[in-house]
Protein backbone atom coordinates (compact mmCIF):
# COMPACT_ATOMS: atom_id res chain seq x y z
CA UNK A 1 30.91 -12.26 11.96
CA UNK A 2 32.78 -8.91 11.66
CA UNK A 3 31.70 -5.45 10.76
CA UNK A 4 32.79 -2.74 8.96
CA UNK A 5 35.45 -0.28 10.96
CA UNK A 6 32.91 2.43 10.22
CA UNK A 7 29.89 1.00 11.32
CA UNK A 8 31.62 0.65 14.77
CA UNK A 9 32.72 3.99 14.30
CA UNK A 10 28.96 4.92 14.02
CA UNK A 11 27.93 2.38 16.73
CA UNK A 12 30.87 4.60 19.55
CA UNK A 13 29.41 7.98 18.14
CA UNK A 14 25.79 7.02 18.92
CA UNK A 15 26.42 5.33 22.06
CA UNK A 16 28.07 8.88 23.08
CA UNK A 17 25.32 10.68 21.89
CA UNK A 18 22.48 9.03 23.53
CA UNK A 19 24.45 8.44 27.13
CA UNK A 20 25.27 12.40 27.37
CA UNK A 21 21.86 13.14 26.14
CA UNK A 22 19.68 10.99 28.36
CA UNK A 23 22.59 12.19 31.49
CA UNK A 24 22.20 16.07 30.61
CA UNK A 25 19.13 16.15 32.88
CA UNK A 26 20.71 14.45 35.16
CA UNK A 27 23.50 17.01 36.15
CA UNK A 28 20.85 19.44 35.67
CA UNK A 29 19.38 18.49 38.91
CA UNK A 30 22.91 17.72 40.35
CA UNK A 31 24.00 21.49 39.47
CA UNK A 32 20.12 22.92 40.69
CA UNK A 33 20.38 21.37 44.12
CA UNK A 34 24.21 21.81 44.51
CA UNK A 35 23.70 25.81 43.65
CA UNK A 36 26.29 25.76 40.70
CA UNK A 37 24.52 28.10 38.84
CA UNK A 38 26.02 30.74 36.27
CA UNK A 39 24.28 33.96 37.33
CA UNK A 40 23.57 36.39 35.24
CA UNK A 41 26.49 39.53 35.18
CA UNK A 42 26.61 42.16 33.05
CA UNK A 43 28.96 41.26 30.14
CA UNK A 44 26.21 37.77 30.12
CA UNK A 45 23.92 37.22 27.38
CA UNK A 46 21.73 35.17 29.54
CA UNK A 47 19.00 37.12 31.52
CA UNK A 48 18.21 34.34 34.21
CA UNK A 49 20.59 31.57 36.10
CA UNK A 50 21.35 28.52 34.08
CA UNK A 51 23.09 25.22 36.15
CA UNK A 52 26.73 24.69 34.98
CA UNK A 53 28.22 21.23 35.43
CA UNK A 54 27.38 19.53 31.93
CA UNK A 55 30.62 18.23 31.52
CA UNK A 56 29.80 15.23 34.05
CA UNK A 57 27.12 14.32 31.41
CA UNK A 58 30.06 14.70 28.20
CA UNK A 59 32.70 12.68 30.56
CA UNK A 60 30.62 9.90 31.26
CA UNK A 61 29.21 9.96 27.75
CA UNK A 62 32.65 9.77 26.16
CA UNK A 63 33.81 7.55 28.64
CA UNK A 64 31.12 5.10 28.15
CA UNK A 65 31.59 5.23 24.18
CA UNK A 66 35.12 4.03 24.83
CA UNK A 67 34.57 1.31 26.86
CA UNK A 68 32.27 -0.19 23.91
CA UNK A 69 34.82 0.63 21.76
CA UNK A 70 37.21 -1.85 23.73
CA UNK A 71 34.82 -4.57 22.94
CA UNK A 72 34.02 -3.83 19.49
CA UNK A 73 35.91 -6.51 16.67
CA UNK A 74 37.79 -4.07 15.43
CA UNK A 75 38.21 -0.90 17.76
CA UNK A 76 39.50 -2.92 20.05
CA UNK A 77 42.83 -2.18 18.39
CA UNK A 78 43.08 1.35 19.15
CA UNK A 79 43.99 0.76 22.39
CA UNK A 80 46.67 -1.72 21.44
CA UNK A 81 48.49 0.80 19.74
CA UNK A 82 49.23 4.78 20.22
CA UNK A 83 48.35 6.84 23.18
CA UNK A 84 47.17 5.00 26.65
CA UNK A 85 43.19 5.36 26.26
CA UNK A 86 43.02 4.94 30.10
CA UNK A 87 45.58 7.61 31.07
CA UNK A 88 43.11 9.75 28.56
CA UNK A 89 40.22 9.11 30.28
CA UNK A 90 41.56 9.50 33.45
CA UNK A 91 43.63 13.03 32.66
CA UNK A 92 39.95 14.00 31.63
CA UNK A 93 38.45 12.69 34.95
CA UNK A 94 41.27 15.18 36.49
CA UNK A 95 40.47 18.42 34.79
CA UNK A 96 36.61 17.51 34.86
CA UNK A 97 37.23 17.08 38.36
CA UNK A 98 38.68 20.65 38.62
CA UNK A 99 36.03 22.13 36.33
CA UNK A 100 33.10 20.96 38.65
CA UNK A 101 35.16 22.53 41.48
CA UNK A 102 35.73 25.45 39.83
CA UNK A 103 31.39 25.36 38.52
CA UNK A 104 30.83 25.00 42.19
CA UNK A 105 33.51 27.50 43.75
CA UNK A 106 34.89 29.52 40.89
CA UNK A 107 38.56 28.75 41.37
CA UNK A 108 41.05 31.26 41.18
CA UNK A 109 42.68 31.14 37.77
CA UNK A 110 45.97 29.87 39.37
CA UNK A 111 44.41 27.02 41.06
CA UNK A 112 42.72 26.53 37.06
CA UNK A 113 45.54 26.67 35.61
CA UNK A 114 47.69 23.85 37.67
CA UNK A 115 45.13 21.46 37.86
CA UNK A 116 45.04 21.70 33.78
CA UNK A 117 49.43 21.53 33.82
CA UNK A 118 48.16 18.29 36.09
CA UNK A 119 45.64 16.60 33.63
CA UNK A 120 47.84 17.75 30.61
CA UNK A 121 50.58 16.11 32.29
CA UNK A 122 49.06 12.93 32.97
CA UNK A 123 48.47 12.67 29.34
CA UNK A 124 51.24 13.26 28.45
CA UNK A 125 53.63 11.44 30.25
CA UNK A 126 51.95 8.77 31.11
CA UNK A 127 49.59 8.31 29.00
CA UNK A 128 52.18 8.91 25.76
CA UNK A 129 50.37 11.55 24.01
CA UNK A 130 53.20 13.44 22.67
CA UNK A 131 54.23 15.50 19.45
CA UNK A 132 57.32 13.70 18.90
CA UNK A 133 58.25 14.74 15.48
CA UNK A 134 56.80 17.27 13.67
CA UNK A 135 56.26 17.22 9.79
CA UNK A 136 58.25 19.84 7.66
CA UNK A 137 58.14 19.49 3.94
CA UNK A 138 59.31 16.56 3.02
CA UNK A 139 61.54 15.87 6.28
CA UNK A 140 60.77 15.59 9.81
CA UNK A 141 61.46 17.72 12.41
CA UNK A 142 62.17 15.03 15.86
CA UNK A 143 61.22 16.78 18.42
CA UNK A 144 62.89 14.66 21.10
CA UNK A 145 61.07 13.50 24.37
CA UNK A 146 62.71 16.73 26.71
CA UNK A 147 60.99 18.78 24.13
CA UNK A 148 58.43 17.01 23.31
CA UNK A 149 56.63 16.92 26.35
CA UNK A 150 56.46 20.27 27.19
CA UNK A 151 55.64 21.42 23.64
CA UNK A 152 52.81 19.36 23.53
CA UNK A 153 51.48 20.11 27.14
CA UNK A 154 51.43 23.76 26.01
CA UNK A 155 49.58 22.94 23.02
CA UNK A 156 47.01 20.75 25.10
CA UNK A 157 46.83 24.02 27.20
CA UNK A 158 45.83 26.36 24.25
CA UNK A 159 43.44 24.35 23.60
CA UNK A 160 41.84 23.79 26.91
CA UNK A 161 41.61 27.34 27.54
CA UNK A 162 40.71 28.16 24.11
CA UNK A 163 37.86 25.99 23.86
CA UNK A 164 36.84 27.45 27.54
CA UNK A 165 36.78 30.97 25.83
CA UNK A 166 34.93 30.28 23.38
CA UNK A 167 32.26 29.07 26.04
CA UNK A 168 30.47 32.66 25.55
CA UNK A 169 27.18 31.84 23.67
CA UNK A 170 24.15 28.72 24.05
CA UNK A 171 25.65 25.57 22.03
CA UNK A 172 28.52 27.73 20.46
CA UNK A 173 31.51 25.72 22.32
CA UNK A 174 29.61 22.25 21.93
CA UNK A 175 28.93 22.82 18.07
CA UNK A 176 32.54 23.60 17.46
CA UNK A 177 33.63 20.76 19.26
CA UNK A 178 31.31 18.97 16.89
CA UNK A 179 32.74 20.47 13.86
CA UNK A 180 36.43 20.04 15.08
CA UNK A 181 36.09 16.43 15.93
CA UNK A 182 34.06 15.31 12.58
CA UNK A 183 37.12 17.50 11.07
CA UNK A 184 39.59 15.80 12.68
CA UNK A 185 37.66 11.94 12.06
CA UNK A 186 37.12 12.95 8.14
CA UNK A 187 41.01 13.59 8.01
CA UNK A 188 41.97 10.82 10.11
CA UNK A 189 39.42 8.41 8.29
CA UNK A 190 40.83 9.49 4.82
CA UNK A 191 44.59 8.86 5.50
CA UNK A 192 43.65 5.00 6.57
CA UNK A 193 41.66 4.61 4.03
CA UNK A 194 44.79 5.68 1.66
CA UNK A 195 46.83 3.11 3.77
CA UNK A 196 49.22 6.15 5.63
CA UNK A 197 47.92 4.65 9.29
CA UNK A 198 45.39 2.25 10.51
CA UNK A 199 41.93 2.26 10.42
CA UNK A 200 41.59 1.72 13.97
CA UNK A 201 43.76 4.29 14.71
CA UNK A 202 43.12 6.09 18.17
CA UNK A 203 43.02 9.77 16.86
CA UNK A 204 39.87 8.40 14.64
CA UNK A 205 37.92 6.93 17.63
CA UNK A 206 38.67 9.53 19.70
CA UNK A 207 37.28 12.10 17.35
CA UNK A 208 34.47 9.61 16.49
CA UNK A 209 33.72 9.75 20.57
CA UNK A 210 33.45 13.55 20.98
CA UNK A 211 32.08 14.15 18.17
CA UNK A 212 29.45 11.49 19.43
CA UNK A 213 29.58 13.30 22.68
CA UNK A 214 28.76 16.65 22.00
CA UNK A 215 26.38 15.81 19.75
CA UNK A 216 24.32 14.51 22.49
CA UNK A 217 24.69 17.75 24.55
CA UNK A 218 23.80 20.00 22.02
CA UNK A 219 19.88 19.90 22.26
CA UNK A 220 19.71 20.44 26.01
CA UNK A 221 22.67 23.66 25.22
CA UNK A 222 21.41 25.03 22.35
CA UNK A 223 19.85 28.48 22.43
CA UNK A 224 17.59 29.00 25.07
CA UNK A 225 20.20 26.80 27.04
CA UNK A 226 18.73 24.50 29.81
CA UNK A 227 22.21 23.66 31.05
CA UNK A 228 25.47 24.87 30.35
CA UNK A 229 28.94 22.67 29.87
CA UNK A 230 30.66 25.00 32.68
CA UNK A 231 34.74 24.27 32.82
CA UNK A 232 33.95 21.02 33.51
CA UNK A 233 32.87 20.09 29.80
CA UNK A 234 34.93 22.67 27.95
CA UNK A 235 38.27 21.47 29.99
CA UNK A 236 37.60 18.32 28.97
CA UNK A 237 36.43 19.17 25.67
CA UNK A 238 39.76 20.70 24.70
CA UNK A 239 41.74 17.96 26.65
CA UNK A 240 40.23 15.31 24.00
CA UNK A 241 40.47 17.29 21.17
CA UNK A 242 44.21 18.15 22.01
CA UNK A 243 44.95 14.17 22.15
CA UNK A 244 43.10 13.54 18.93
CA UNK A 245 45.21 16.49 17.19
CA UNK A 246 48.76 15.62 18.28
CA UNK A 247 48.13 11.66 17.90
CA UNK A 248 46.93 12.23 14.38
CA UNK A 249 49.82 14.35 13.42
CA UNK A 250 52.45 11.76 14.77
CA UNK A 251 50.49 8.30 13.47
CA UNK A 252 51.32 8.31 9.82
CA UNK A 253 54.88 8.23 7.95
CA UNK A 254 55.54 11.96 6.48
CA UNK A 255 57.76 10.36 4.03
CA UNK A 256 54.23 8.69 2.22
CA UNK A 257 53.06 11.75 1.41
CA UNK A 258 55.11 13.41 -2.16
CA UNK A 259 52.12 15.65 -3.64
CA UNK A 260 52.18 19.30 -4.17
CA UNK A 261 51.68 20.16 -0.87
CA UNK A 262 54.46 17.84 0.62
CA UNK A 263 53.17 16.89 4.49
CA UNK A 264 51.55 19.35 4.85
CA UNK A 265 48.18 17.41 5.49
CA UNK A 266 49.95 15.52 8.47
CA UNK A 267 50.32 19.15 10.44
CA UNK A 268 46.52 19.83 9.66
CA UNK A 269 45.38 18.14 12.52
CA UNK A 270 47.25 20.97 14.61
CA UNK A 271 46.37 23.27 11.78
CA UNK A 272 42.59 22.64 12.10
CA UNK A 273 42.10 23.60 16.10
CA UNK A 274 44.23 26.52 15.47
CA UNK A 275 41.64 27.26 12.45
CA UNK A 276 38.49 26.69 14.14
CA UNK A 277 39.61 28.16 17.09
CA UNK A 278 41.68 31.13 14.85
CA UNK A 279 37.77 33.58 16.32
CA UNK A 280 38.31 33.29 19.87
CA UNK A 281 42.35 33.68 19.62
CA UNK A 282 41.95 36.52 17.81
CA UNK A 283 39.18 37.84 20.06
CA UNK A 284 41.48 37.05 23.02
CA UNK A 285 44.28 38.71 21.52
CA UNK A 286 41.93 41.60 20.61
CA UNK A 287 40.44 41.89 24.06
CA UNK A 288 43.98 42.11 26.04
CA UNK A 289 45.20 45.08 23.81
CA UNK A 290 41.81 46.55 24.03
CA UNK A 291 41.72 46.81 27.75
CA UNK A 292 45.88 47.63 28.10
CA UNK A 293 45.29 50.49 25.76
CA UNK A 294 42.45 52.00 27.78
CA UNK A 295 44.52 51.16 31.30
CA UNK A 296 42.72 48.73 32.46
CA UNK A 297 43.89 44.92 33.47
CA UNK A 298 44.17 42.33 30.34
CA UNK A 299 41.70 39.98 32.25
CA UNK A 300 38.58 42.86 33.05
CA UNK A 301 35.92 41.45 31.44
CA UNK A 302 33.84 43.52 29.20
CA UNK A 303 30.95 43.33 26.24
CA UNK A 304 32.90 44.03 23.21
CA UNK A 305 33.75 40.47 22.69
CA UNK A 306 33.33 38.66 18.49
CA UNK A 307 29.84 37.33 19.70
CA UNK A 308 28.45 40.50 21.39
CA UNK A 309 29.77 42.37 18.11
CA UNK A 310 27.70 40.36 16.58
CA UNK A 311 24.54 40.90 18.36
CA UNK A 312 25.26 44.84 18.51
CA UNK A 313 25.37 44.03 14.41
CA UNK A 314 21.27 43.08 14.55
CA UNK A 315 21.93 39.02 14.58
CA UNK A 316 19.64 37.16 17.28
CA UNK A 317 21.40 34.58 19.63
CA UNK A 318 20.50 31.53 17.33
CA UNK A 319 22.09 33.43 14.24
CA UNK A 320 25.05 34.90 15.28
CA UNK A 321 25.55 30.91 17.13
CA UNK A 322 25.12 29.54 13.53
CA UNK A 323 27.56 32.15 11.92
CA UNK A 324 30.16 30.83 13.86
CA UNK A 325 29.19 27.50 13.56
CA UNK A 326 29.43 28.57 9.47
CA UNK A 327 32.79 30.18 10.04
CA UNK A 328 34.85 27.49 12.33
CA UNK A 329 33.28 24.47 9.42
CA UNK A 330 34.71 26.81 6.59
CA UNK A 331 37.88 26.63 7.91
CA UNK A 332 38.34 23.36 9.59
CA UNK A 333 36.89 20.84 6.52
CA UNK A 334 38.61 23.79 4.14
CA UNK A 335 42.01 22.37 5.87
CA UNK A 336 40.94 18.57 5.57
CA UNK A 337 40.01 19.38 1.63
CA UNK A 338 44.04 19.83 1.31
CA UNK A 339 45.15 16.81 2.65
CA UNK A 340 43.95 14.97 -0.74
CA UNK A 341 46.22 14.47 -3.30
CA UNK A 342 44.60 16.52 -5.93
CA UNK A 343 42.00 19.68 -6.00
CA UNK A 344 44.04 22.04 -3.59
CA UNK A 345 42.92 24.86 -6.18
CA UNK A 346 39.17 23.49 -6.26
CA UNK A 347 39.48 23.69 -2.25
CA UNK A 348 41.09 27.52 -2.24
CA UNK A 349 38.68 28.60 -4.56
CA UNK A 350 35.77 27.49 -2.80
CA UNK A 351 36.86 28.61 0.39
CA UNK A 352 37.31 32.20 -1.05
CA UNK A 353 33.55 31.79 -2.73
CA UNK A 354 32.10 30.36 0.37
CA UNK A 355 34.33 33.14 2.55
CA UNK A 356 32.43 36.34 0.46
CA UNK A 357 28.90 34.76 1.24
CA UNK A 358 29.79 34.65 5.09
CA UNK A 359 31.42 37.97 5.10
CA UNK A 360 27.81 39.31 3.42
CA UNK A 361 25.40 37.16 5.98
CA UNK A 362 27.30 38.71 8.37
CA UNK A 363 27.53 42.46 7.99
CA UNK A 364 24.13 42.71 5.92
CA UNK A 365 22.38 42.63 9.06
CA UNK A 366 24.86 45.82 10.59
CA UNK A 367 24.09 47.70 7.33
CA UNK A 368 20.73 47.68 7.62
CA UNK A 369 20.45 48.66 11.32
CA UNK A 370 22.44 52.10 10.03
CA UNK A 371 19.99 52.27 7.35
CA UNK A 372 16.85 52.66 9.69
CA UNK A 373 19.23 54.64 11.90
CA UNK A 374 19.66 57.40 9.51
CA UNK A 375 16.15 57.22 8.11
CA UNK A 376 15.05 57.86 11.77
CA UNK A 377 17.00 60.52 12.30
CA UNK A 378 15.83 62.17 9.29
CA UNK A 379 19.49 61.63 7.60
């Protein structure tokens, strides 16, 4: 008897799900006793100390998820073909590794920073995830392998650290890892099911496994967090969700694709991280010139980050969490609309409608805080 690729697709994200969630307390207690603790500092929004290390939980989770998927009638196929799953796994036991370290110690960024090159390379090299063309038009760009590795162990990189930035408010870097991956399986999904790769493709499962994942994090994270992810889960996080963008971008034939928008939808996997993660680059970016301009170093924290904007605007925790939840799904499944043949217009236009309501959830609150402001003051 065999089953539907999707209901094994459903079977990996559950298994993910319920594994990180049932582990979650687990590293709780691991992070309590072992004293790796985020303590409260000044640019925090958290008032008391929370225990870091959730990314054991989201490792084993997604590690777990894969292993059924080996044994599953048809999943098994995704490691036949594509990327080494086990190099995957085990460049995310590296840089999970180095994040529990660095929950534990806080590592110095240097030390950070080479044991991601280390995990990234792993991946890479060995375990074949590589950008080795890259779509243009209707031609492709080869990338060649001396390029192509380092290209795509930056990318992998941006990512990593990205996703760790982003780390700033309860549940906000787990829910966007939620919304990337379903992003990223939706796409994926819908280009087998138009015959331009396999249904068993490894981008699919492994966006089908973090999604899975996260999921299961997200109730012990979400505001008031009981746990955070720490480095630990948002290195690996953004390790997985680097190999699911540059293996979907290099698994299907650019030469299938003749609509409007040429192949365009095979760069949208690298498109979509770059979209959901377009708040925190731009917040980074925002930051350094904020803190050069006034003298200071590029890397002094402060509290003038997007998501304590946000709170200085009147939104609780939960909301302004949700508003970026809002923002990163606008974009990302905005991006997946286009990869269909037809509707691009329907997709722009709803974008732009659905763009005008955020833009009003989110300042309304602002505008009414200066409203009782002035009426105070007798303005």
């Amino acid at each position: 008897m065999t089953t539907h690729p999707s209901l094994e697709y459903l079977l990996v994200a559950c298994v993910a799900a319920a594994v990180t969630f049932l582990l979650t307390p687990v590293a709780r207690r691991v992070a309590i006793r072992s004293k790796a603790l985020a303590m409260p500092r000044d640019r925090d929004v958290h008032a008391v100390a929370i225990p870091r290390m959730g990314g054991v939980a989201l490792f084993i989770g997604f590690s777990l998820a894969l292993f059924v998927a080996s044994r599953l009638p048809s999943l098994h196929r995704s490691f036949e073909n594509g990327p080494d799953m086990m190099w995957v796994v085990i460049s995310a036991a590296v840089i999970c590794g180095v994040g529990i370290l660095d929950d534990k110690y806080e590592l110095d960024s240097l030390t950070k920073l080479a044991g991601q090159v280390l995990a990234t390379g792993l991946m890479v090299t060995l375990g074949g995830v590589q950008l080795a063309y890259f779509p243009f038009g209707s031609t492709t760009v080869s990338l060649g392998r001396d390029l192509a590795i380092p290209v795509t162990i930056v990318l992998a990189l941006l990512t990593i650290n990205a996703m760790n930035f982003i780390d700033g408010l309860d549940g906000l870097a787990a829910g966007v890892t939620v919304i990337a991956a379903s992003a990223f399986f939706v796409f994926s999904y819908h280009l087998a099911q138009d015959h331009f790769t396999d249904v068993t493709a490894s981008p699919t499962l492994l966006a089908a496994a973090l999604a899975g994942t996260c999921a299961g994090f997200l109730p012990h994270n979400f505001w008031p967090a009981r746990i955070f992810m720490g480095d630990s889960g948002s290195m690996v996080v953004g390790l997985i969700l680097s190999a699911a963008a540059t293996s979907a971008t290099t698994s299907a034939d650019p030469q299938a694709f003749n609509g409007a928008l040429g192949s365009l939808p095979l760069a949208l996997p690298l498109l979509i991280p770059v979209a959901v993660l377009a708040l925190p680059f731009v917040d980074l970016l925002l930051a350094v010139i904020r803190r050069v301009a006034r003298g200071r170093s590029p890397f002094a924290p402060d509290k003038q980050h997007l998501h304590h904007r946000l709170l200085e605007l009147g939104h609780s925790h939960r909301r302004a969490v949700l508003l970026l939840y809002f923002w990163s799904a606008l974009l990302a499944f905005a991006g997946v609309g286009l990869s269909y043949d037809r509707g691009e217009w329907f997709v722009i236009g709803t974008l732009c409608s659905l763009a005008a309501v955020g833009i009003l959830v989110s300042v309304v609150p602002g505008m009414r805080t200066r409203a009782r402001t002035r009426t105070s003051a007798g303005v």
